[in-house]
C-alpha atoms as a PDB file:
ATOM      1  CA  UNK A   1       8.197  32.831 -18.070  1.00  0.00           C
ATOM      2  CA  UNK A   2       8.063  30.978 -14.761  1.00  0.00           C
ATOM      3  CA  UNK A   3      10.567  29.729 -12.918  1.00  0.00           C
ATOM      4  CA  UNK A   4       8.339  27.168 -10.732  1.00  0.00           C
ATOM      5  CA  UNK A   5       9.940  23.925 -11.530  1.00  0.00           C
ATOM      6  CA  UNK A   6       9.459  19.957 -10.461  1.00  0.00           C
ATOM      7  CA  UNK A   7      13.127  20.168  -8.524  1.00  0.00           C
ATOM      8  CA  UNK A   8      11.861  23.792  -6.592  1.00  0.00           C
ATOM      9  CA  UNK A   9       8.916  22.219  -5.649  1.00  0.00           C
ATOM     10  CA  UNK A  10      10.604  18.987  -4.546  1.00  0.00           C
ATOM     11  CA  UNK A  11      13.023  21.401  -2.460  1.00  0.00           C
ATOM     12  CA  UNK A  12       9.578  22.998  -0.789  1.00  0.00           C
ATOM     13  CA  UNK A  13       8.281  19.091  -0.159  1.00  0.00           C
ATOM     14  CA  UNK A  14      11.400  18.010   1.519  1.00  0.00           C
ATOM     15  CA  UNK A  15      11.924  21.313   3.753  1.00  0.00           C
ATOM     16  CA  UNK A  16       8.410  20.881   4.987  1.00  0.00           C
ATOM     17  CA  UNK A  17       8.592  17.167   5.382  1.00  0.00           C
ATOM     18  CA  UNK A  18      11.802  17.735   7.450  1.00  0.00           C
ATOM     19  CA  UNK A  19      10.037  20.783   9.057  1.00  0.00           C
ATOM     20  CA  UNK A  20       7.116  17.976  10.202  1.00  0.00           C
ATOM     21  CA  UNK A  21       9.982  15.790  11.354  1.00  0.00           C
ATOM     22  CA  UNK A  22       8.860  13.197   8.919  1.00  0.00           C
ATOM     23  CA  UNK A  23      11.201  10.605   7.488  1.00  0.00           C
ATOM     24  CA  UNK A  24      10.794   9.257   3.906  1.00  0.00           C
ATOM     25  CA  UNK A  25       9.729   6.128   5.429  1.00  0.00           C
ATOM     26  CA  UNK A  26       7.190   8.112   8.077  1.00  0.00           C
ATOM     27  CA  UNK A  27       5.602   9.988   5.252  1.00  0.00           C
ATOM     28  CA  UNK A  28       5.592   6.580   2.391  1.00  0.00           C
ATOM     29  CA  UNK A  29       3.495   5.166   5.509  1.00  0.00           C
ATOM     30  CA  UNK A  30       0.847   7.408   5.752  1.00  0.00           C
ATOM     31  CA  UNK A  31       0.372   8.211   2.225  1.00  0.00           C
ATOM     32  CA  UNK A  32       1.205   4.852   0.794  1.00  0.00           C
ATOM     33  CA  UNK A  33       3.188   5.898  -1.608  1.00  0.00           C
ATOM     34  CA  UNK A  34       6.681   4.156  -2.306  1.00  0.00           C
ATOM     35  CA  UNK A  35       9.970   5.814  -0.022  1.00  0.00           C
ATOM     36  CA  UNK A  36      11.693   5.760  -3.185  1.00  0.00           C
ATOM     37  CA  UNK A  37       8.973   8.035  -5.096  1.00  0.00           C
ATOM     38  CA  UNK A  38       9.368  10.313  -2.298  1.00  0.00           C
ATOM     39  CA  UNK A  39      12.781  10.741  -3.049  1.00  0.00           C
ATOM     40  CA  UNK A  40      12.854  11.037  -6.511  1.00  0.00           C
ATOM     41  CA  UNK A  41      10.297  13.777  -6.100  1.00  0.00           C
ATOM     42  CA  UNK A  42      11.836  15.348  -3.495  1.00  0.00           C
ATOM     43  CA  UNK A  43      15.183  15.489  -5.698  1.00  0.00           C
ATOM     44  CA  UNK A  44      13.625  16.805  -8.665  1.00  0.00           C
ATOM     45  CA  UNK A  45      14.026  12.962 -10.715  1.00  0.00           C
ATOM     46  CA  UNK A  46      10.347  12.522 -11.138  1.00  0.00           C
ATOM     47  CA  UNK A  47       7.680  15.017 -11.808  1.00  0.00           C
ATOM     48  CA  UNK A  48       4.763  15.329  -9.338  1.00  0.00           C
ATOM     49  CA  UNK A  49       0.836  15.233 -10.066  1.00  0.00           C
ATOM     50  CA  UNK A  50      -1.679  17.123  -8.629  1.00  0.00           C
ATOM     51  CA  UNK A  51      -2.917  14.416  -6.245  1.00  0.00           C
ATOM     52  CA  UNK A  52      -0.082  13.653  -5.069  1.00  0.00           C
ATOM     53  CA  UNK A  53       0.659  16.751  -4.488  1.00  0.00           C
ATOM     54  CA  UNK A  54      -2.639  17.509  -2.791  1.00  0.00           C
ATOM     55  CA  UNK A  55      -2.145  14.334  -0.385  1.00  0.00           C
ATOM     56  CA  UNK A  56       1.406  15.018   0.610  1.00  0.00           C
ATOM     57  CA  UNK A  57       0.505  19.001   1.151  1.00  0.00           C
ATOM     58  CA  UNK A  58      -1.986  17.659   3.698  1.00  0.00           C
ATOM     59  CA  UNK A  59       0.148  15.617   5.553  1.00  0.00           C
ATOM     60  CA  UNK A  60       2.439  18.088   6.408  1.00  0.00           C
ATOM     61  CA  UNK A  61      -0.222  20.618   6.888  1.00  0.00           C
ATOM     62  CA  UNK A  62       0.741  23.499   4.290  1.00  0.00           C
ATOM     63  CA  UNK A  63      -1.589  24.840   1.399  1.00  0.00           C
ATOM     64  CA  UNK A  64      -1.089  23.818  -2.237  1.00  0.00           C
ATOM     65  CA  UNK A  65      -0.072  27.548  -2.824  1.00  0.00           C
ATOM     66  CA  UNK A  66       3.189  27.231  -0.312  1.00  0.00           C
ATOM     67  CA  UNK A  67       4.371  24.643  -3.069  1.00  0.00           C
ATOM     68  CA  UNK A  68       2.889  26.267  -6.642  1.00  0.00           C
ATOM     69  CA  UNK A  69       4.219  29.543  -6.056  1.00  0.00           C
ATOM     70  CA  UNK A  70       7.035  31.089  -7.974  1.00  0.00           C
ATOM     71  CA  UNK A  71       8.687  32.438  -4.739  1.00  0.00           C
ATOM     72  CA  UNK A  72       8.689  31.373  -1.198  1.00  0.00           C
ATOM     73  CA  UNK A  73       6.727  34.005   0.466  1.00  0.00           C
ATOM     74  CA  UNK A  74       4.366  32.487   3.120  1.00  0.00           C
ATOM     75  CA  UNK A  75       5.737  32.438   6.607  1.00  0.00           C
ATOM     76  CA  UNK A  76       6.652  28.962   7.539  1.00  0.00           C
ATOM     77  CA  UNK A  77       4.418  27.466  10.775  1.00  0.00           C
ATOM     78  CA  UNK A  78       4.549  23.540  10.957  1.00  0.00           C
ATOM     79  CA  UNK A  79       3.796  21.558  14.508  1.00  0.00           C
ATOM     80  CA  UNK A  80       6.403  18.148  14.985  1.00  0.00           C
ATOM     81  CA  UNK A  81       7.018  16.171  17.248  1.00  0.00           C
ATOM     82  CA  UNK A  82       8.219  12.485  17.082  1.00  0.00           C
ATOM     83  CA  UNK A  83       6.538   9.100  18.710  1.00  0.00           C
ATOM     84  CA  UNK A  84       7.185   5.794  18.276  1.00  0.00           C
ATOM     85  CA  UNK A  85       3.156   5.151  17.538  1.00  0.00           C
ATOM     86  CA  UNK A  86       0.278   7.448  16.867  1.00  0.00           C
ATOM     87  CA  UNK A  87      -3.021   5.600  16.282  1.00  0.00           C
ATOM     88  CA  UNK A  88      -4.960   6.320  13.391  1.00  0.00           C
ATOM     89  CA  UNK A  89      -7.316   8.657  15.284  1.00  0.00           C
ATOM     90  CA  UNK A  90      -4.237  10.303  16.974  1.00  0.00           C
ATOM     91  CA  UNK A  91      -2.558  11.299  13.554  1.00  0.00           C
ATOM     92  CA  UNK A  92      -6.047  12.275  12.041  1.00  0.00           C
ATOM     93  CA  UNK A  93      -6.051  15.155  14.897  1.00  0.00           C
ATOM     94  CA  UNK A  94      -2.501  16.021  14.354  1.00  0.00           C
ATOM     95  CA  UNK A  95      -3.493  16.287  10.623  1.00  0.00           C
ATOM     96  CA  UNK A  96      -6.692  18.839  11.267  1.00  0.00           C
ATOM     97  CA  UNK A  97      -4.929  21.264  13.810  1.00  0.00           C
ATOM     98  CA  UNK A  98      -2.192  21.745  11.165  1.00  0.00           C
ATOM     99  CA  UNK A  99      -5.020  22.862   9.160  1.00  0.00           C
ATOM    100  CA  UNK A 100      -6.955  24.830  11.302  1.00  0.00           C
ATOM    101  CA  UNK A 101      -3.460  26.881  12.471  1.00  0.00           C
ATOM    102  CA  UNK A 102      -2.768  27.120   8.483  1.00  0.00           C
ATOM    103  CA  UNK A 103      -6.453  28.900   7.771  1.00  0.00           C
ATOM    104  CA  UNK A 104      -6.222  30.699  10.896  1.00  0.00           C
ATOM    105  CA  UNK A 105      -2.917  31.699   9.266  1.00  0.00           C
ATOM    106  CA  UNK A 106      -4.783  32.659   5.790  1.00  0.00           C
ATOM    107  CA  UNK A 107      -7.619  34.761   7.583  1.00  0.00           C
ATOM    108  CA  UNK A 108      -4.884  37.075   9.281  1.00  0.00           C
ATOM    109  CA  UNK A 109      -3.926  37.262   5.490  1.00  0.00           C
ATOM    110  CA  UNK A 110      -6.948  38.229   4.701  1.00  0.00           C
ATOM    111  CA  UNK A 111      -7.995  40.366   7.324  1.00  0.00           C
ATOM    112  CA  UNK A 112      -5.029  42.466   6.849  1.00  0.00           C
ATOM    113  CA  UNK A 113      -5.236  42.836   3.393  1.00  0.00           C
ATOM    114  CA  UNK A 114      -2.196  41.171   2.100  1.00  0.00           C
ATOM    115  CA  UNK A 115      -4.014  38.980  -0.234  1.00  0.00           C
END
């Protein structure tokens, strides 16, 4: 029986969101979903689909495995900073070196045969 639940993998949304230096509000922005859905997810008071699960794993640059898995066993590696305003571009790049750090990441995995 697994004990993945909604509220374990809200815990795993908020601790990277925090780990991104996001706020509710800075992450509601760029995903246009509602600050209060963002909480309720993050709390465990409203289940999560996939998409939205897919989209809010991108923003904070970790793989849809860090939040599906029963235990936490991935080391964690997030970039943050904070600014007042990041153009579109700006966050677009801030987006794809998350990812390319997080494959590089999966590689070493790979290469060193832990998966």
């Amino acid at each position: 029986m697994s004990d993945l639940t909604f509220l374990k993998i809200g815990k795993r949304l908020k601790k990277a969101r925090k780990n991104c230096g996001y706020t509710q509000s800075d992450v509601a922005k760029m995903t246009e979903l509602n600050r209060v859905t963002i909480s309720k997810i993050e709390n465990g008071n409203k289940n999560i689909d996939s998409l939205t699960l897919k989209k809010l794993a991108k923003v904070y640059g970790y793989s849809l495995t860090y939040f599906l898995e029963e235990e936490e066993e991935h080391e964690e590696l997030s970039i943050s900073f904070r600014t007042d305003k990041l153009t579109e571009t700006e966050l677009e790049a801030v987006k794809w070196v998350k990812k390319l750090l997080f494959n590089f990441e999966d590689l070493k995995e790979i290469k060193e045969g832990d998966i």
